[in-house]
N, C-alpha and C. Protein backbone atom coordinates (compact mmCIF):
# COMPACT_ATOMS: atom_id res chain seq x y z
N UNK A 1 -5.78 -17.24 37.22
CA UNK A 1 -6.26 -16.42 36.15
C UNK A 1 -7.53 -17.02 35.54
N UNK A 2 -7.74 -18.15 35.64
CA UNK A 2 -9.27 -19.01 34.88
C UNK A 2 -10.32 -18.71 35.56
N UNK A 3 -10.12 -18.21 36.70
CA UNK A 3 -11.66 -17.34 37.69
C UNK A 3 -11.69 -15.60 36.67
N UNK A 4 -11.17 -15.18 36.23
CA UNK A 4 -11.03 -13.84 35.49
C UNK A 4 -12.10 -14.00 34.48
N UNK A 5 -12.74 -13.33 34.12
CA UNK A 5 -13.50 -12.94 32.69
C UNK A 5 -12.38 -12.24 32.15
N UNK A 6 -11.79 -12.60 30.97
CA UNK A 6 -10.91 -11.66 29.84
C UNK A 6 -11.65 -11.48 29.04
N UNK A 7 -12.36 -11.51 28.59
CA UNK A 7 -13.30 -11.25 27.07
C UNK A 7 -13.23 -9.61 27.02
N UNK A 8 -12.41 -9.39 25.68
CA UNK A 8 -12.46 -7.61 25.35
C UNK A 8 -11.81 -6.72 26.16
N UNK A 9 -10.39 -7.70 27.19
CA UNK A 9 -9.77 -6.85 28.37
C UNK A 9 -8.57 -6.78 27.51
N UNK A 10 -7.68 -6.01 28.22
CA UNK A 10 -6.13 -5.71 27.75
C UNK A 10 -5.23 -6.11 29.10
N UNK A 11 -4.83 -7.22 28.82
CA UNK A 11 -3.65 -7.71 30.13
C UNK A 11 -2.59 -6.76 30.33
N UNK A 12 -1.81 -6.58 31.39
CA UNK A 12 -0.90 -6.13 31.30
C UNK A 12 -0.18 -6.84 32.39
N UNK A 13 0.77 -7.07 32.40
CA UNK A 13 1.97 -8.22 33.36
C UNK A 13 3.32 -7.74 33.21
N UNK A 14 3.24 -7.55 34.89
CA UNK A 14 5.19 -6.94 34.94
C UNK A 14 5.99 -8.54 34.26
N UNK A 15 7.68 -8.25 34.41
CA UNK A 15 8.49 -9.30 33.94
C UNK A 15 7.83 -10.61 33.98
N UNK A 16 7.04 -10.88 35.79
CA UNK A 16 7.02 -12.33 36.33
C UNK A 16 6.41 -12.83 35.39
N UNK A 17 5.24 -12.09 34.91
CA UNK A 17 3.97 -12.97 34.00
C UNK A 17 4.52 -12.62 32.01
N UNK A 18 5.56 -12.16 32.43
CA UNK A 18 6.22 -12.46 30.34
C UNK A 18 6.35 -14.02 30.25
N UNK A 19 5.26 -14.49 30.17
CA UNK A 19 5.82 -16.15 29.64
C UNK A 19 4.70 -16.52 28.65
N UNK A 20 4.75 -17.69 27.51
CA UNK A 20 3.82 -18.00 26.71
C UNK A 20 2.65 -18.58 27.21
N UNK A 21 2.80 -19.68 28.46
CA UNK A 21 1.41 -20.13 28.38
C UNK A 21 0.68 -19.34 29.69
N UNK A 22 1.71 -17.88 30.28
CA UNK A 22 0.45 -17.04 30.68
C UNK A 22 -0.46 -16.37 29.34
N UNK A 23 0.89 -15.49 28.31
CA UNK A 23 0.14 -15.00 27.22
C UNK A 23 -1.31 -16.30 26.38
N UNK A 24 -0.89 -17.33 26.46
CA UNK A 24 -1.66 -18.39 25.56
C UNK A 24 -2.77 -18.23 26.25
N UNK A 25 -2.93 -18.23 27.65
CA UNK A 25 -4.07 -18.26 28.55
C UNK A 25 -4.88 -17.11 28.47
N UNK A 26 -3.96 -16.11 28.45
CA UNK A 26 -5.24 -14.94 27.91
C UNK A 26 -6.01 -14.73 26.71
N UNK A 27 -5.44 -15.36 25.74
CA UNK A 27 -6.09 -14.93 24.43
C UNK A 27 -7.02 -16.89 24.26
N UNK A 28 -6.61 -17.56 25.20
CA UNK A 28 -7.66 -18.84 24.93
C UNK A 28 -9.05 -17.67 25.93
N UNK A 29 -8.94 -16.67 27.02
CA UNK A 29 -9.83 -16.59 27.37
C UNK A 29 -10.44 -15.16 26.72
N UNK A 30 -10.00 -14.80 25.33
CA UNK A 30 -10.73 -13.89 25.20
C UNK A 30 -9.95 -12.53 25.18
N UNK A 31 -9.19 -11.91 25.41
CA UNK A 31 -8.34 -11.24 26.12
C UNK A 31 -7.02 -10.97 24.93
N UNK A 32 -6.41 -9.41 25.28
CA UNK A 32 -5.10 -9.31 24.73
C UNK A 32 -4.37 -8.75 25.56
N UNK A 33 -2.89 -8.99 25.53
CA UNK A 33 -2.18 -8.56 26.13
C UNK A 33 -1.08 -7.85 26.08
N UNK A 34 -0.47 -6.89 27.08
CA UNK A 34 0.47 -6.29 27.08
C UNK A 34 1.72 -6.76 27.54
N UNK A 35 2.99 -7.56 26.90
CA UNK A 35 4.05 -7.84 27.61
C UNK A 35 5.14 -7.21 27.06
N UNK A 36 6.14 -6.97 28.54
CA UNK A 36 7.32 -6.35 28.46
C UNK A 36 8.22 -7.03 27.24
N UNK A 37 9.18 -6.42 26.67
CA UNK A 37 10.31 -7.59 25.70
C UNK A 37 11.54 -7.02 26.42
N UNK A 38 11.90 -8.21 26.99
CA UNK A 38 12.88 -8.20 27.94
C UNK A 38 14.20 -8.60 26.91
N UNK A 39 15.50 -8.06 27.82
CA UNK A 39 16.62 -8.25 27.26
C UNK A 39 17.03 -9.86 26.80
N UNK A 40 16.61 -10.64 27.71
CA UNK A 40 16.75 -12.31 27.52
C UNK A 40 16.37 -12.69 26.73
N UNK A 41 15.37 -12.07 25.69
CA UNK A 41 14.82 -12.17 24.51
C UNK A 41 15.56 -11.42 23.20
N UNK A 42 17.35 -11.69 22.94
CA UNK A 42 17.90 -10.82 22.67
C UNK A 42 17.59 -10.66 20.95
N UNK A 43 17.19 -11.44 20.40
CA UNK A 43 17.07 -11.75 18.84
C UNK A 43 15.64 -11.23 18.36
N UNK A 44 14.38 -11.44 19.60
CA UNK A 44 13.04 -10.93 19.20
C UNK A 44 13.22 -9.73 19.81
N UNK A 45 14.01 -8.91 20.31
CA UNK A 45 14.17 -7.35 20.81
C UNK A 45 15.27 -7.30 19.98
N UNK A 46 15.97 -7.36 19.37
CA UNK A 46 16.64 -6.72 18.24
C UNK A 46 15.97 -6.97 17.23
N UNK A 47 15.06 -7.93 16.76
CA UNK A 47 14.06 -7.76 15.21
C UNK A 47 12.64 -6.75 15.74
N UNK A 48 12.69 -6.50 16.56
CA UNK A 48 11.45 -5.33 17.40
C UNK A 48 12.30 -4.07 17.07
N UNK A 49 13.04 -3.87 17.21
CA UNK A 49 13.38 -2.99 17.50
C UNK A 49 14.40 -2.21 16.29
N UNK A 50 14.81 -3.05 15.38
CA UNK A 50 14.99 -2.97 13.47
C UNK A 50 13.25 -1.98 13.06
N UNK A 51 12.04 -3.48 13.19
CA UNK A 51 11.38 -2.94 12.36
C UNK A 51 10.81 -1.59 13.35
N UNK A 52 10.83 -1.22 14.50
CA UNK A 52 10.47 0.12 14.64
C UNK A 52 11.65 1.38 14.20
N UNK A 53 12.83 0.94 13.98
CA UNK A 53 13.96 1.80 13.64
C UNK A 53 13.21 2.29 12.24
N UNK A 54 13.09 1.55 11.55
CA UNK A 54 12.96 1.42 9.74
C UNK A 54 11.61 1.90 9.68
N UNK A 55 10.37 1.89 10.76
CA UNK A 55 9.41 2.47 10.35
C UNK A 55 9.47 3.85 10.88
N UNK A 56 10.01 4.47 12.13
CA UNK A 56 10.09 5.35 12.38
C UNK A 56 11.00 6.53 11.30
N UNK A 57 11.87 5.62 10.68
CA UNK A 57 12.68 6.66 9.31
C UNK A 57 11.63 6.81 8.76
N UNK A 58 10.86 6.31 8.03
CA UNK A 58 9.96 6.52 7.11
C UNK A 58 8.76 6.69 7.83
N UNK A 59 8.61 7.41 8.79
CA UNK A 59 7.24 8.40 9.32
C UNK A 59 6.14 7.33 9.65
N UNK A 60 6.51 6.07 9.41
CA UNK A 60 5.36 4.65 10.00
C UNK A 60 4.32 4.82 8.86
N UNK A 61 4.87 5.85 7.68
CA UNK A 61 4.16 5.74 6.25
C UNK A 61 3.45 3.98 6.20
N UNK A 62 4.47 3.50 5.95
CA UNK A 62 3.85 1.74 5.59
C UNK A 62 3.41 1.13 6.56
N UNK A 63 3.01 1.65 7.78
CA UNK A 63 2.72 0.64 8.86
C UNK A 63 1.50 0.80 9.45
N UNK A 64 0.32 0.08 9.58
CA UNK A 64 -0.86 0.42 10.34
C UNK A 64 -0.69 0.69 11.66
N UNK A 65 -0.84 1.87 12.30
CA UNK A 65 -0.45 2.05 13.72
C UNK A 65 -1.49 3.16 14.81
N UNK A 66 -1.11 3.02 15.81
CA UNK A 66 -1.59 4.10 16.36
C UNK A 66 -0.72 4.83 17.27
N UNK A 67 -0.85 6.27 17.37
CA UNK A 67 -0.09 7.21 18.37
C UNK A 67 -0.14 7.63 18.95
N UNK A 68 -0.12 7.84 20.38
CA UNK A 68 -0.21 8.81 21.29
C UNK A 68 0.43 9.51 22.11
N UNK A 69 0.73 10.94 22.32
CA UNK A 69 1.58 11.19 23.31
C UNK A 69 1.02 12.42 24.40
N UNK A 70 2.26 11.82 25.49
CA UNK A 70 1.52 12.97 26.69
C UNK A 70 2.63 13.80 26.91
N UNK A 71 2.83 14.99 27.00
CA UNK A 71 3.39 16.21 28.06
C UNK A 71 3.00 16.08 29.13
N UNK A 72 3.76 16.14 30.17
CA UNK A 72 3.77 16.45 31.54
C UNK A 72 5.27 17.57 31.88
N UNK A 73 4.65 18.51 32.78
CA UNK A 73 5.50 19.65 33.46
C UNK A 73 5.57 19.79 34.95
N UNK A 74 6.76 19.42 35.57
CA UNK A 74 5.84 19.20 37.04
C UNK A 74 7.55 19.01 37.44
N UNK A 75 7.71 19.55 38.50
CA UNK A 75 9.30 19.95 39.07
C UNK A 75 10.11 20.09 38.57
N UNK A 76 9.63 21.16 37.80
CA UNK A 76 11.18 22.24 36.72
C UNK A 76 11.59 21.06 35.11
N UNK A 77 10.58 20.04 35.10
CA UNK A 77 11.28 19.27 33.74
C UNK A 77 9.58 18.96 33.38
N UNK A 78 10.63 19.20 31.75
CA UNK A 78 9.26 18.70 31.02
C UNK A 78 9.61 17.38 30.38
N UNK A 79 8.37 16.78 30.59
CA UNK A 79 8.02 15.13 30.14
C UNK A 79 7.85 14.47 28.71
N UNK A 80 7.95 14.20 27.91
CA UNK A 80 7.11 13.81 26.55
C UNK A 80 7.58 12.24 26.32
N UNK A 81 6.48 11.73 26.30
CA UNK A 81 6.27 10.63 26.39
C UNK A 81 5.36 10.74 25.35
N UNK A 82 5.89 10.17 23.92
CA UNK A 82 5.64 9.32 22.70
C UNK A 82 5.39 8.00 22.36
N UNK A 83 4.25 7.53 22.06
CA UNK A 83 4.04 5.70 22.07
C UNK A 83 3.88 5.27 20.72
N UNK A 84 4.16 4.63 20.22
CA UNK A 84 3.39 3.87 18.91
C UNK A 84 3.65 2.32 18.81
N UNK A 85 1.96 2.11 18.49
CA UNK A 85 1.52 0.83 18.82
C UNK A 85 0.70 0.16 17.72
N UNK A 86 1.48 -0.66 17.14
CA UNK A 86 1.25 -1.68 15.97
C UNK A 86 1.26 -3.36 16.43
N UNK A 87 -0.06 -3.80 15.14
CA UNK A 87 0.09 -5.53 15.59
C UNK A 87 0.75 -6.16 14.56
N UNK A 88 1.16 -5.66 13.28
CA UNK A 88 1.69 -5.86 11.68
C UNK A 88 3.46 -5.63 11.95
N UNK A 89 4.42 -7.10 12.41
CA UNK A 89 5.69 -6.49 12.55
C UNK A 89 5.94 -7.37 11.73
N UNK A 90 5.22 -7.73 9.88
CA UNK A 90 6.04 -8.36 9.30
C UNK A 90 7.25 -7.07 8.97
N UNK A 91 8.41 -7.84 8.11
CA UNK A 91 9.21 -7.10 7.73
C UNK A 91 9.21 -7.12 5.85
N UNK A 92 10.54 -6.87 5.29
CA UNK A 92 10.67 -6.87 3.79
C UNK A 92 10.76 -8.18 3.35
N UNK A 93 11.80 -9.36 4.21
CA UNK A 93 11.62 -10.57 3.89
C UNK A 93 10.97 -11.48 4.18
N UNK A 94 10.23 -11.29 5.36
CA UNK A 94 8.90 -11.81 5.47
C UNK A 94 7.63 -11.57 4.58
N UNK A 95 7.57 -10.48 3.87
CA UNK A 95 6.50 -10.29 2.93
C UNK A 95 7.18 -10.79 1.75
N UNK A 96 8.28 -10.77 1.62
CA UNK A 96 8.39 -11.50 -0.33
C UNK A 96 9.19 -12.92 -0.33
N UNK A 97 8.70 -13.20 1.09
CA UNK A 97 9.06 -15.08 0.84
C UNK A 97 10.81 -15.20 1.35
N UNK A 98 11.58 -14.45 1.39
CA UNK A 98 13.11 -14.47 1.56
C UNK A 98 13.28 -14.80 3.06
N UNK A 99 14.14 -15.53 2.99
CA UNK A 99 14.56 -16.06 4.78
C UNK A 99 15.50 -15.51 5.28
């Protein structure tokens, strides 16, 4: 990966490359990335997955985000595929000091 220019790219890496000092390596070169949150990660995919519960009740009102979705129709079923994509996953006790 150190022969790559990352500067202003968006990584993306199946399971093999979910590890920190691939992620560390992209953002020392410039670069952000996209990684899966795998089940083995059972405590940071259940606090992922709280604060998207709790923002999605409340319409992602409090959350800086972005959205996009696609329709697709194509052998008798229709598709909808909804994304939302935030870098802000403090929570309530992370913002007022509580552990």
């Amino acid at each position: 990966m150190e022969l790559l220019e990352l500067t202003g790219c968006i990584v993306t890496i199946d399971a093999m490359g979910c590890q920190r000092a691939i992620a560390a390596q992209i953002i020392a070169q410039g670069g952000d990335y996209v990684l899966g949150l795998k089940g083995n990660q059972s405590a940071l995919q259940e606090c992922v997955g709280d604060f998207f519960e709790v923002a999605a009740s409340e319409d992602f009102s409090a959350v800086t985000h972005d959205f996009h979705q696609e329709i697709d129709k194509d052998h008798g079923r229709l598709e909808v595929r909804r994304y939302w994509v935030t870098d802000d996953l403090k929570n309530d006790s992370e913002t007022s000091g509580a552990t």
